[in-house]
C-alpha atoms as a PDB file:
ATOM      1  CA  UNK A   1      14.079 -12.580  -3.947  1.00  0.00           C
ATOM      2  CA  UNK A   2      10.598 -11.054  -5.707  1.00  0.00           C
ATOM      3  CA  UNK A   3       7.319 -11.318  -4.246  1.00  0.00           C
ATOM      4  CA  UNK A   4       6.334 -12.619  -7.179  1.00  0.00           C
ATOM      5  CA  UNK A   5       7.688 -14.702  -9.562  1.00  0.00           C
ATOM      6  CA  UNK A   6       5.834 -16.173 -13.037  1.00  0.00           C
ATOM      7  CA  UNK A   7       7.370 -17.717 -16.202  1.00  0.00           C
ATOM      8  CA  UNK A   8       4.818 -18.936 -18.154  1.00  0.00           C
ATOM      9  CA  UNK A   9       2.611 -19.223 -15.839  1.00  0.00           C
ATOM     10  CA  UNK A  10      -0.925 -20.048 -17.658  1.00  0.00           C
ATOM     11  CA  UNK A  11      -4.548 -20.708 -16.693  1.00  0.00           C
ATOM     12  CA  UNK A  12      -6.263 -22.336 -19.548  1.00  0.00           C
ATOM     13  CA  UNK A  13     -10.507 -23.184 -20.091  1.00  0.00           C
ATOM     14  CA  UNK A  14     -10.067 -23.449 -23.802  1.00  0.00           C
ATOM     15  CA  UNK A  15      -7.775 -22.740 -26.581  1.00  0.00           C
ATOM     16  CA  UNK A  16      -7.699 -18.551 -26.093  1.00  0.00           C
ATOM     17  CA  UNK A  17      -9.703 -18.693 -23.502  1.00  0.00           C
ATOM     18  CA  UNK A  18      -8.530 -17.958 -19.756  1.00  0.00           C
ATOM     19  CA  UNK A  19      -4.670 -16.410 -18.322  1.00  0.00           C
ATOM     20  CA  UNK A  20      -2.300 -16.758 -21.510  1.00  0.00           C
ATOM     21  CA  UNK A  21       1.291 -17.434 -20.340  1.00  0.00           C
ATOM     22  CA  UNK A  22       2.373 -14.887 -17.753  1.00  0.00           C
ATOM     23  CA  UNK A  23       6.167 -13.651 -17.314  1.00  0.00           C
ATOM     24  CA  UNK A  24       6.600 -11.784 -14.603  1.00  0.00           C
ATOM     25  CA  UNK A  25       8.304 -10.485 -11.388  1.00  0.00           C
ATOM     26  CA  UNK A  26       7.573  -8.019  -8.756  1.00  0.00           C
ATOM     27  CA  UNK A  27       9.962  -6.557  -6.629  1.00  0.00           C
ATOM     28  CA  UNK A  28       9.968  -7.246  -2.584  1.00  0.00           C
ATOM     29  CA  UNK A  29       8.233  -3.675  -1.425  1.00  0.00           C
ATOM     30  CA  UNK A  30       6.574  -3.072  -4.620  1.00  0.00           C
ATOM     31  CA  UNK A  31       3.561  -1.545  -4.902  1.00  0.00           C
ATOM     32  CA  UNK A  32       2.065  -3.440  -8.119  1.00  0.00           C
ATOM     33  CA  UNK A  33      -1.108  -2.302 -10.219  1.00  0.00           C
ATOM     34  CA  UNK A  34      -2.534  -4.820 -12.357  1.00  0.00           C
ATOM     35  CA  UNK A  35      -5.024  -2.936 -14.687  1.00  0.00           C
ATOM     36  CA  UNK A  36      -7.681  -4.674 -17.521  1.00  0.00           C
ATOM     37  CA  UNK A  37     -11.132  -4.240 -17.918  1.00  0.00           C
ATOM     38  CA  UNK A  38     -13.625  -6.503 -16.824  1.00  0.00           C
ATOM     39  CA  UNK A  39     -13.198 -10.002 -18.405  1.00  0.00           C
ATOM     40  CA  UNK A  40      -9.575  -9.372 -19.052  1.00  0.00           C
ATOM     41  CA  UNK A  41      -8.065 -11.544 -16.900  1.00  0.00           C
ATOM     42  CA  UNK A  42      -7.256 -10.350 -13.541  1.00  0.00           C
ATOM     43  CA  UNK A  43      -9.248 -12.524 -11.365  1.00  0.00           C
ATOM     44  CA  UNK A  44      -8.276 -15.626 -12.848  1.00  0.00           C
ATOM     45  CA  UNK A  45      -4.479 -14.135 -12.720  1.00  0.00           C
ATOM     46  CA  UNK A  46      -4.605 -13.470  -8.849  1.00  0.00           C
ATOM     47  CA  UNK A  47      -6.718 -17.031  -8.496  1.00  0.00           C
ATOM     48  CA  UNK A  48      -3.738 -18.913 -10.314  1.00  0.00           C
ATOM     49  CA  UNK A  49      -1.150 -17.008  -8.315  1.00  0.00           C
ATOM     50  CA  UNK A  50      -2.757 -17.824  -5.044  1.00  0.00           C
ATOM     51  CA  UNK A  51      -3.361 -21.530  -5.651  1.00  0.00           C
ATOM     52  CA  UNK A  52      -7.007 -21.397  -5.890  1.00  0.00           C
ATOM     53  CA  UNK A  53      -6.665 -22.705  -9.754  1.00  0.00           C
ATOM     54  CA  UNK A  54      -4.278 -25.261 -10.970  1.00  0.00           C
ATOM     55  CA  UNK A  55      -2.181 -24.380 -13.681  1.00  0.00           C
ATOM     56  CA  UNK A  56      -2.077 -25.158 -16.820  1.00  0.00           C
ATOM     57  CA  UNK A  57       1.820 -24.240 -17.276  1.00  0.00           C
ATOM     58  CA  UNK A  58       4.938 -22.902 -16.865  1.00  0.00           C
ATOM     59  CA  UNK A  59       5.789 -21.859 -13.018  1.00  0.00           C
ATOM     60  CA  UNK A  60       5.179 -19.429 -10.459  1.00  0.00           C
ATOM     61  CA  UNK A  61       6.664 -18.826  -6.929  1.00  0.00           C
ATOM     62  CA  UNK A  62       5.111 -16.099  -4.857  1.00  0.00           C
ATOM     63  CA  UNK A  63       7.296 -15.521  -1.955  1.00  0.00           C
ATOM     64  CA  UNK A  64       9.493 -17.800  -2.761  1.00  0.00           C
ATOM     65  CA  UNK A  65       6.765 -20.926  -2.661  1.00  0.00           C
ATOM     66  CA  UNK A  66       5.250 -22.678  -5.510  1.00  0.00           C
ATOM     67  CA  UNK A  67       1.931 -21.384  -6.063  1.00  0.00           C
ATOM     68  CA  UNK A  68       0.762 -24.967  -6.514  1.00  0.00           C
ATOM     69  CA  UNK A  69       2.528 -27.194  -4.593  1.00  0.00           C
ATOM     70  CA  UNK A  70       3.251 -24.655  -1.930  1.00  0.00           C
ATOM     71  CA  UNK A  71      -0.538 -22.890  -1.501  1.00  0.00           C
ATOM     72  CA  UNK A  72      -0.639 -23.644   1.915  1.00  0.00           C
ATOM     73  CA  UNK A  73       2.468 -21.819   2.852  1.00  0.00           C
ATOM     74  CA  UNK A  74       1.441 -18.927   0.322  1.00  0.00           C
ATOM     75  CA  UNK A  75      -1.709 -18.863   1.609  1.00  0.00           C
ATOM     76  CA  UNK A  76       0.193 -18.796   5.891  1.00  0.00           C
ATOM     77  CA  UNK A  77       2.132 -15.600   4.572  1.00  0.00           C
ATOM     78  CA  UNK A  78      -0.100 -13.703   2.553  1.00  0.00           C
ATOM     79  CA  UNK A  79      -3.321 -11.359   2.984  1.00  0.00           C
ATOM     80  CA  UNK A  80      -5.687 -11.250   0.298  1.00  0.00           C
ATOM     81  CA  UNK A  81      -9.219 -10.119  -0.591  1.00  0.00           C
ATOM     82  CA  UNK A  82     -11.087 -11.675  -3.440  1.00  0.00           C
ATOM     83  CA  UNK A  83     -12.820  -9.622  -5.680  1.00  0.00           C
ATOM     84  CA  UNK A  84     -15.949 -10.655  -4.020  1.00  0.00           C
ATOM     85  CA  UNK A  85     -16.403 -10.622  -0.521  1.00  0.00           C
ATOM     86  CA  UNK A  86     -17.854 -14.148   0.574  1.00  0.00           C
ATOM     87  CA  UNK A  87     -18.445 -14.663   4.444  1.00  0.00           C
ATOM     88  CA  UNK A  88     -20.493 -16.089   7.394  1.00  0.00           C
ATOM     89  CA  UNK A  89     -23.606 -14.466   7.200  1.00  0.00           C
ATOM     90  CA  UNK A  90     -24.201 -15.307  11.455  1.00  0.00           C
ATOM     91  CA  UNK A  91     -20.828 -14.197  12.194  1.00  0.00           C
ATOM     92  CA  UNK A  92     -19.386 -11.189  13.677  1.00  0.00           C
ATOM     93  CA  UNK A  93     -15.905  -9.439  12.370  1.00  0.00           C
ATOM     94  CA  UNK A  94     -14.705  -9.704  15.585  1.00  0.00           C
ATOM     95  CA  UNK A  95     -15.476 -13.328  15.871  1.00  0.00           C
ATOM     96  CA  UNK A  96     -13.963 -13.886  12.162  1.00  0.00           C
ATOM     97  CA  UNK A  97     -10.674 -11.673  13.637  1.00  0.00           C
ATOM     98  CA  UNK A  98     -10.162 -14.215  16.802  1.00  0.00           C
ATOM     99  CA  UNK A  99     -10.730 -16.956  14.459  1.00  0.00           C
ATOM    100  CA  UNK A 100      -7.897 -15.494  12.420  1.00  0.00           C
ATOM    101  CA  UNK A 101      -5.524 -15.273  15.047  1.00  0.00           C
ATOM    102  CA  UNK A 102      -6.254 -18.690  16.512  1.00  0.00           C
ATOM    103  CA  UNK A 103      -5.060 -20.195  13.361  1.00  0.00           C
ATOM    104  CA  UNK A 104      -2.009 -17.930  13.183  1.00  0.00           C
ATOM    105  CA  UNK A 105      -0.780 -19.481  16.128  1.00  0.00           C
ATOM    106  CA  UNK A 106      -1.968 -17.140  18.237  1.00  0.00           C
ATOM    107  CA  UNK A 107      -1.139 -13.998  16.727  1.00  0.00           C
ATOM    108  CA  UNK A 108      -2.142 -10.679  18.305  1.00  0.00           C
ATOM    109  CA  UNK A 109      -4.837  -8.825  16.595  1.00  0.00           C
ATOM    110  CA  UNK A 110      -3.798  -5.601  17.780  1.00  0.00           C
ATOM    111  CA  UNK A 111      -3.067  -3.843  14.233  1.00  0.00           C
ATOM    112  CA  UNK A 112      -6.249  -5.720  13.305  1.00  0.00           C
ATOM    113  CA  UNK A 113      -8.504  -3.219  15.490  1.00  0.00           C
ATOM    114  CA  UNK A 114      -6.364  -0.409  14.483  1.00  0.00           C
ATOM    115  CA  UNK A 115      -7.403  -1.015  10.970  1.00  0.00           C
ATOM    116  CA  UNK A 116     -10.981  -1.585  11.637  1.00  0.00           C
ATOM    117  CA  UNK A 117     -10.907   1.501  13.803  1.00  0.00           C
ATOM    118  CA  UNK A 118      -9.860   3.415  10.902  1.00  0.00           C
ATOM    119  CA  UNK A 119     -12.163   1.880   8.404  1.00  0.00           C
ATOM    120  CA  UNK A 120     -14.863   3.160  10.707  1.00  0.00           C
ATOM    121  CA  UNK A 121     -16.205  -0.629  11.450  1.00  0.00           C
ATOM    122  CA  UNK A 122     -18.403  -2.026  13.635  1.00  0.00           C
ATOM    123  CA  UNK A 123     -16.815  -5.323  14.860  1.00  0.00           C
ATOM    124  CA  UNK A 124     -19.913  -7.088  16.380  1.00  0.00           C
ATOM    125  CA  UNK A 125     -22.314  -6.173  14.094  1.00  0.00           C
ATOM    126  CA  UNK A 126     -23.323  -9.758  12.106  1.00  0.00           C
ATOM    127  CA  UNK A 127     -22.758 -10.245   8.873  1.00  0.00           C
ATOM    128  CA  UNK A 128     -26.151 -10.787   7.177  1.00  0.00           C
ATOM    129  CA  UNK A 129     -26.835  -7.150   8.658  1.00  0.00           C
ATOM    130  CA  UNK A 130     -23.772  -5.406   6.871  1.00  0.00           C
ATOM    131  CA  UNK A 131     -23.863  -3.570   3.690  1.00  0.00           C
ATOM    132  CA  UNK A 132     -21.334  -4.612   0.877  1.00  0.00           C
ATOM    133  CA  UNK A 133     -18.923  -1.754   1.650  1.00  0.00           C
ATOM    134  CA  UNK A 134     -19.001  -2.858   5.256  1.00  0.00           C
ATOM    135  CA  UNK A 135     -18.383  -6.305   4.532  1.00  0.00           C
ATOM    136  CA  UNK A 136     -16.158  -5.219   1.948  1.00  0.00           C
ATOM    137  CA  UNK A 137     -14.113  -3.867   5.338  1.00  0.00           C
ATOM    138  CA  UNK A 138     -14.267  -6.975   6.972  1.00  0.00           C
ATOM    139  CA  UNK A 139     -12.246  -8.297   4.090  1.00  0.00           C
ATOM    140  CA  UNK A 140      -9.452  -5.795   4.238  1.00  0.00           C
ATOM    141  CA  UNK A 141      -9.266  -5.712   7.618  1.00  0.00           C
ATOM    142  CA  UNK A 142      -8.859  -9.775   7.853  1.00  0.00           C
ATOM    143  CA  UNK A 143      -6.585  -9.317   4.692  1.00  0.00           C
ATOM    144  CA  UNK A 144      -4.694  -6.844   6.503  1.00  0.00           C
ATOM    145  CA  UNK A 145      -4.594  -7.548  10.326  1.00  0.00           C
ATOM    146  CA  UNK A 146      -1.795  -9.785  10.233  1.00  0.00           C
ATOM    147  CA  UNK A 147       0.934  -7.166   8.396  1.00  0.00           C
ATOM    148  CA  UNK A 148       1.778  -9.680   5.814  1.00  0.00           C
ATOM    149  CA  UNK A 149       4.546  -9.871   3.406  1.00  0.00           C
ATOM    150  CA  UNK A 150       2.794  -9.344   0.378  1.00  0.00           C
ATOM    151  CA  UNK A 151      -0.933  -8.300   0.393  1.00  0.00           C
ATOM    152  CA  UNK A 152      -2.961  -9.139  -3.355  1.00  0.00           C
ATOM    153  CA  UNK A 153      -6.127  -7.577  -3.008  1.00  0.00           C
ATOM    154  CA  UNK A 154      -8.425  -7.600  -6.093  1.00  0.00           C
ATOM    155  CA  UNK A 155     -10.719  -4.140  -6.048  1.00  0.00           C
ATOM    156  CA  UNK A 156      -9.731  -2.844  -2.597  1.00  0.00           C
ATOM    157  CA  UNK A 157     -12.054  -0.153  -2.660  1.00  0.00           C
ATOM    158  CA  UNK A 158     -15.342  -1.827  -4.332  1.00  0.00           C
ATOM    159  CA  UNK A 159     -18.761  -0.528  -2.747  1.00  0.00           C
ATOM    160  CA  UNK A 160     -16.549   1.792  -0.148  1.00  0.00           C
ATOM    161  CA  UNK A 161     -17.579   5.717   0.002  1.00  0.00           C
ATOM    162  CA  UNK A 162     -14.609   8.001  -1.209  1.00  0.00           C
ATOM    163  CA  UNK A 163     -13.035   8.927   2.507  1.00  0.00           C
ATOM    164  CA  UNK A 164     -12.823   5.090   3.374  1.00  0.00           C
ATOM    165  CA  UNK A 165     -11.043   4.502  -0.293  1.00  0.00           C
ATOM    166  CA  UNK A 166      -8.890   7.463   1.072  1.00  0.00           C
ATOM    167  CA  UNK A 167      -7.825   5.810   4.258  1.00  0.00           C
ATOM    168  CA  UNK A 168      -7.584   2.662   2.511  1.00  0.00           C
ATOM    169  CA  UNK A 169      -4.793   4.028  -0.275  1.00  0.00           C
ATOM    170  CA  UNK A 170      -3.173   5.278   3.049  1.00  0.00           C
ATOM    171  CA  UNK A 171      -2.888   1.970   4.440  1.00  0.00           C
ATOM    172  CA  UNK A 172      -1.678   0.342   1.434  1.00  0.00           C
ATOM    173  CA  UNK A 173       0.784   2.954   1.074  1.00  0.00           C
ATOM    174  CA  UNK A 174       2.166   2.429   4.835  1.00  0.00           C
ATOM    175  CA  UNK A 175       2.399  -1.029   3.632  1.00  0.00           C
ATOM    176  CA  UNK A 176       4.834  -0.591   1.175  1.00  0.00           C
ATOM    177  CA  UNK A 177       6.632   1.923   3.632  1.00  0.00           C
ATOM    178  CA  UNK A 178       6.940  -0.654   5.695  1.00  0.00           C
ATOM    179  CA  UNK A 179       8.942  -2.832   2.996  1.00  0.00           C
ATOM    180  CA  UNK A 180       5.901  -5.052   2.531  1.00  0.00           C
ATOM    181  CA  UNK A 181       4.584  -5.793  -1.095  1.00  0.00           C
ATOM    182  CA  UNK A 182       1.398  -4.914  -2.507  1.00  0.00           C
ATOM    183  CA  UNK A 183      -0.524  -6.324  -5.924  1.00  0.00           C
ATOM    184  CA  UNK A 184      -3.502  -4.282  -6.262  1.00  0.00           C
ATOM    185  CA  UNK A 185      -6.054  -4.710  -9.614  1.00  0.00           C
ATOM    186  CA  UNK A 186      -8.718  -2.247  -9.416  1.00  0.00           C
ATOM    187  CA  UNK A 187     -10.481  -0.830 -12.057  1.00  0.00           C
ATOM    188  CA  UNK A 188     -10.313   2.806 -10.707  1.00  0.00           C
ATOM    189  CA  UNK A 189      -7.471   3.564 -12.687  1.00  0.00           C
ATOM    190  CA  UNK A 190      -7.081   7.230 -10.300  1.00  0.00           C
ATOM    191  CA  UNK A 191      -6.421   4.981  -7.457  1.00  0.00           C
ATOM    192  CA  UNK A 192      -3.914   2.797  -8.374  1.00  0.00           C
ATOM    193  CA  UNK A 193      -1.834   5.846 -10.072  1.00  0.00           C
ATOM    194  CA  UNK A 194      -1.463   7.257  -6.686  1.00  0.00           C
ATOM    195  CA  UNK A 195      -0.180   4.680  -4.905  1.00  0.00           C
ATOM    196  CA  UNK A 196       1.810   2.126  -7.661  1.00  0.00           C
ATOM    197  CA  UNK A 197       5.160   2.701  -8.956  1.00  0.00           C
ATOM    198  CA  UNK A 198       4.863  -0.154 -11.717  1.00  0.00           C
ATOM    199  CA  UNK A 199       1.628  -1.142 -13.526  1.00  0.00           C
ATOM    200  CA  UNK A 200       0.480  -4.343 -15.934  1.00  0.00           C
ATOM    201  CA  UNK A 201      -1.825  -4.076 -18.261  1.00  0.00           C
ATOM    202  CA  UNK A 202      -3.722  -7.260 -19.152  1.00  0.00           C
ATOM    203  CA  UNK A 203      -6.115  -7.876 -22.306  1.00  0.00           C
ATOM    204  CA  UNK A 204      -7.729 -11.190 -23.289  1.00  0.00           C
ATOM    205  CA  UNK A 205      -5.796 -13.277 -20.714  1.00  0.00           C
ATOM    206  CA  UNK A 206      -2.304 -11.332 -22.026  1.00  0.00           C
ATOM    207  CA  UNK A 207      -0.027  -9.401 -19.896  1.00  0.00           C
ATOM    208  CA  UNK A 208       0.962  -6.879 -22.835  1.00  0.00           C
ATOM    209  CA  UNK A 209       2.605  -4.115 -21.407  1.00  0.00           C
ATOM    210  CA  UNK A 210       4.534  -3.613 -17.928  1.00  0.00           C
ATOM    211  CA  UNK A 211       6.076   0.174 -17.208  1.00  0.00           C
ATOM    212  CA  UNK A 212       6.496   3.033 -14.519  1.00  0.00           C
ATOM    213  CA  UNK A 213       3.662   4.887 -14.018  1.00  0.00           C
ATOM    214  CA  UNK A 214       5.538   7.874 -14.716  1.00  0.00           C
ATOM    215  CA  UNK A 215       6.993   6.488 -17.983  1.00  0.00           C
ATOM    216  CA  UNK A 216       3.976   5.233 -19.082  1.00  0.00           C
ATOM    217  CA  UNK A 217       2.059   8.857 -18.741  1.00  0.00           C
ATOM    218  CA  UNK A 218       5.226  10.250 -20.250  1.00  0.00           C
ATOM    219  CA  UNK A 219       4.847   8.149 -22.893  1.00  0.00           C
ATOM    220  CA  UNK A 220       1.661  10.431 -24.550  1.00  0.00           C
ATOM    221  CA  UNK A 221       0.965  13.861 -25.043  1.00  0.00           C
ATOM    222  CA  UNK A 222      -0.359  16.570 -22.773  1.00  0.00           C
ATOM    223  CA  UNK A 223      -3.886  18.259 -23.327  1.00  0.00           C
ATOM    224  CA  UNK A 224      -3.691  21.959 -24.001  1.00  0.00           C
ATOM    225  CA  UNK A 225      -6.243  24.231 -23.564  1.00  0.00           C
ATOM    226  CA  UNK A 226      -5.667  28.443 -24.280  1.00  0.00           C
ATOM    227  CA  UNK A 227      -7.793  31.210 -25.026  1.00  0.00           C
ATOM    228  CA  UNK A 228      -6.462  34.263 -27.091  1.00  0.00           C
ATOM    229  CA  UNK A 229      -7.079  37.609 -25.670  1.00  0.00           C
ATOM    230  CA  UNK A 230      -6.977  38.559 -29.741  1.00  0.00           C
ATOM    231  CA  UNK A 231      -6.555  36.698 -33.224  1.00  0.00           C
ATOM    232  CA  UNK A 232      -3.383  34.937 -33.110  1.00  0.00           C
ATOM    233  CA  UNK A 233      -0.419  34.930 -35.554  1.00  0.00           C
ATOM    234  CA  UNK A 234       0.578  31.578 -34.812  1.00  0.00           C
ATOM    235  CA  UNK A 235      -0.863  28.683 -36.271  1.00  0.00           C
ATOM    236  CA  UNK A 236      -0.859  26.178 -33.815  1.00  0.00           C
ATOM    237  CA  UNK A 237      -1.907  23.531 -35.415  1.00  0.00           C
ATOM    238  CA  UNK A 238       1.171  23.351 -37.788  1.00  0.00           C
ATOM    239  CA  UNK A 239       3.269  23.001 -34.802  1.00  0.00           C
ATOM    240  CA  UNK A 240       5.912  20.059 -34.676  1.00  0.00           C
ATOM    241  CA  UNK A 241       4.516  17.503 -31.843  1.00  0.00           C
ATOM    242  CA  UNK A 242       0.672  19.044 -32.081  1.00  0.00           C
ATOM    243  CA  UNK A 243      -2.007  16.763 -32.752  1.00  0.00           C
ATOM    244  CA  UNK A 244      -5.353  17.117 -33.423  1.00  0.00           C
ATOM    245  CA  UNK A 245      -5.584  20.543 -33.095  1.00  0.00           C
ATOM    246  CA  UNK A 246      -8.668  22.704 -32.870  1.00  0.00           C
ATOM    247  CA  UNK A 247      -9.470  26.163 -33.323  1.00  0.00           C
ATOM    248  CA  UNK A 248     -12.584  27.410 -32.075  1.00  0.00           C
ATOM    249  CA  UNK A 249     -12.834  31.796 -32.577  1.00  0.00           C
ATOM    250  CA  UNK A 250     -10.347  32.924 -29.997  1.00  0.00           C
ATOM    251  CA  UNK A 251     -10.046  29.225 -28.594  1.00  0.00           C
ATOM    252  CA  UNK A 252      -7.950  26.218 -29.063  1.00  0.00           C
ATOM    253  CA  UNK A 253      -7.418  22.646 -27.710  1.00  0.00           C
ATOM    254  CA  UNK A 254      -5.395  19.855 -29.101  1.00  0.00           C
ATOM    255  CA  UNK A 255      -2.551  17.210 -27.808  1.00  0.00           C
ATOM    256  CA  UNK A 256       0.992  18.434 -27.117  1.00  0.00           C
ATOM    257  CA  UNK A 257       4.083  15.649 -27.442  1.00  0.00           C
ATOM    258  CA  UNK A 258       7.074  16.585 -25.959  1.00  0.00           C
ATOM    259  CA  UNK A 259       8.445  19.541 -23.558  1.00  0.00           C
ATOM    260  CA  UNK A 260       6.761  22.714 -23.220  1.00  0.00           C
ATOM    261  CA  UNK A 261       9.806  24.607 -24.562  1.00  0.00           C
ATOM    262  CA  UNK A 262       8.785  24.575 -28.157  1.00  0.00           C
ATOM    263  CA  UNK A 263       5.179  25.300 -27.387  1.00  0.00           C
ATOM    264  CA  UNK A 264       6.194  28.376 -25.085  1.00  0.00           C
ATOM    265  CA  UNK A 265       8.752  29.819 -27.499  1.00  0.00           C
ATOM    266  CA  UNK A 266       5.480  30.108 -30.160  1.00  0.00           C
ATOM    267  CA  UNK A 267       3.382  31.840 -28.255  1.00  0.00           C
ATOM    268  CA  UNK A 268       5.811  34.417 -26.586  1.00  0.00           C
ATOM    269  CA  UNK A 269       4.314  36.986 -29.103  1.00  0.00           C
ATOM    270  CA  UNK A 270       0.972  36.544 -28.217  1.00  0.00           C
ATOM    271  CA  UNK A 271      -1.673  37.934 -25.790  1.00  0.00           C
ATOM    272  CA  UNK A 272      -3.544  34.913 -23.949  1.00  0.00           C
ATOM    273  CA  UNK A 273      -6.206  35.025 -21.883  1.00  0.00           C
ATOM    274  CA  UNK A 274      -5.953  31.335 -20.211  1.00  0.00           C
ATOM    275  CA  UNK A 275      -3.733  28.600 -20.859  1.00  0.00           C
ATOM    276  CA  UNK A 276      -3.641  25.131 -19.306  1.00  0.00           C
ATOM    277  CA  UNK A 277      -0.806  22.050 -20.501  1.00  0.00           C
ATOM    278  CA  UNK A 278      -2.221  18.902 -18.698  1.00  0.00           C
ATOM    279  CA  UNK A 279      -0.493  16.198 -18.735  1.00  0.00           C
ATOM    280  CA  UNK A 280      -2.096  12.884 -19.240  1.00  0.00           C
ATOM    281  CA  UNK A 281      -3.569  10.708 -16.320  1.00  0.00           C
ATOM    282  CA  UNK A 282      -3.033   6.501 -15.961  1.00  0.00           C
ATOM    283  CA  UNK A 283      -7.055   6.004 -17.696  1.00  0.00           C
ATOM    284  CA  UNK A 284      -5.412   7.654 -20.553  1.00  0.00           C
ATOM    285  CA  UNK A 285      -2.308   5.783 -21.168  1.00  0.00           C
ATOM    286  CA  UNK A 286      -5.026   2.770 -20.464  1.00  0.00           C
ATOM    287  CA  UNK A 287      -7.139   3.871 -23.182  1.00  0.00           C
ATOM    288  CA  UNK A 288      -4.383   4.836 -25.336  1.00  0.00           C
ATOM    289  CA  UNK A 289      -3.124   1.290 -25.048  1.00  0.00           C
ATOM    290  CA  UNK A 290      -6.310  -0.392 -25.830  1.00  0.00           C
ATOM    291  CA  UNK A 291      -7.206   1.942 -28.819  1.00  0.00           C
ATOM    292  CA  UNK A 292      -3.853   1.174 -30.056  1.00  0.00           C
ATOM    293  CA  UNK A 293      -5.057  -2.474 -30.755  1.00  0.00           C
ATOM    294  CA  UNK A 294      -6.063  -3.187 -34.346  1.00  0.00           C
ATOM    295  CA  UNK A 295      -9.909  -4.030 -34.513  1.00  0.00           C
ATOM    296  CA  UNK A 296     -10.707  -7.444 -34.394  1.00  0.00           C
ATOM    297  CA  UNK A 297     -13.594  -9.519 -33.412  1.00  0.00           C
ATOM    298  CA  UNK A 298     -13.387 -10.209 -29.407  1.00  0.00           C
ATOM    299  CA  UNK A 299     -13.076 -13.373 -28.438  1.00  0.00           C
ATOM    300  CA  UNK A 300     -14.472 -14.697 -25.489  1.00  0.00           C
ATOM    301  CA  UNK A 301     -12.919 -14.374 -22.268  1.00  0.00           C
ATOM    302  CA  UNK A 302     -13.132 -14.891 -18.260  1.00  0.00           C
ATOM    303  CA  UNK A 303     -12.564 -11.895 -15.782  1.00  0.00           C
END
């Protein structure tokens, strides 16, 4: 069975306006990146997947439960974090924690404190005191204290200083060890490369691309960078699988599709001084996709 299930699944305000039928499944123990900019989509995807907004159409079944019909259940087995961290200004983490287990039946809140000791929070501290990223750790540690089947956190990391996001990529990543199932959207495209093995990428309410990680970085060329240590022989630039090519004096840059093979066998004659083949990161398969688009007015959308 998938964590996640969709086929059609659509969240409608207005004709083009909202989630545009969604088809799609994630894998039990999946760590899943859902990637747009802002007004893209994402919210109102994870909002229609938990239950929080009625359909429009087709169907979607997150652990196995009708995201509609079944929210209470979906809501009993999984751990999520909005994208904006709402809670009881007068009340303590702690408190919100025993509340959490009381309702669980009596569930122990013993990973619970783990995870707040390693997000470095203060647990009777009250809200209306907290910072964002500290309430923004009250959120993943209630999201997380109960080691759920599937977590769907929308922008984990937001307002947290880099060696929190750290331990928090750890966490999600012991998650998935653990066989549990993680749908992450963030924005911080660095992020989510490290710890997903799929990704979606979602524009104007439309899920229009789903792929590896790997493949999808594959999928476009690698930045070189080289120095000559004298005036070449080689033209570079006329190279099969070089792109925008640059020379500069003694320097060159451009984009390099394809093994390194070709590119190594061309310069075996000459005398460099630095060389560097990069391949490309996640944000640039992102931006790759989106450029790829043909221009068009935008149309109005929801996040």
């Amino acid at each position: 069975m998938n964590a996640i299930e969709t086929t059609g699944l659509s969240k409608l305000y207005a004709p083009g306006v909202g989630l545009a039928p969604l088809n799609l499944s994630v894998p039990t123990g999946e760590v899943f990146g859902f990637i747009g900019p802002n007004g893209a989509g994402k919210t109102t995807a994870i909002r229609t997947l938990m239950g929080f907004l009625r359909p429009s159409g087709g169907s979607g079944r997150v652990l196995g439960h009708d995201v509609w019909k079944e929210r209470v259940e979906v809501h009993r087995r999984v751990g999520y974090l909005p994208g904006e961290v709402h809670l009881g200004r007068d009340h303590s983490a702690r408190e919100l924690m025993s509340r959490s287990c009381r309702l669980r039946g009596g569930a122990s809140d013993t990973y619970g404190l783990e995870v707040a000791r390693r997000l470095e929070l203060k647990l009777d501290a009250r809200l209306g005191t907290l910072s964002k990223g500290n309430r923004q750790k009250v959120g993943l540690t209630l999201a997380l204290m109960h080691r759920p089947e599937l977590l769907v956190l929308d922008e984990p990391t937001d307002g947290l200083d880099p060696l929190v996001q750290e331990t928090v990529l750890e966490l999600l990543r012991e998650a998935a060890s653990e066989g549990r199932t993680v749908f992450l959207s963030s924005h911080v495209l660095s992020e989510v490369e490290r710890v997903a093995g799929r990704v979606g990428i979602i524009r104007r309410g439309e899920l229009i691309r789903v792929e590896g990680v790997g493949a999808l970085k594959a999928s476009l060329p690698q930045q070189v960078t080289l120095r000559f240590a004298r005036p070449p022989r080689v033209d570079l630039a006329a190279l099969d699988g070089m792109t925008q090519g640059v020379a500069d004096g003694l320097d060159f840059r451009g984009l390099w599709r394809g093994g390194p093979d070709a590119l190594i066998r061309a310069l075996a004659g000459e005398s460099l001084s630095s060389f560097s083949l990069t391949p490309s990161t996640l944000e640039d398969a992102f931006m790759d996709e989106y450029r790829s688009e043909s221009p068009r007015k935008e149309e109005a959308h929801v996040a």
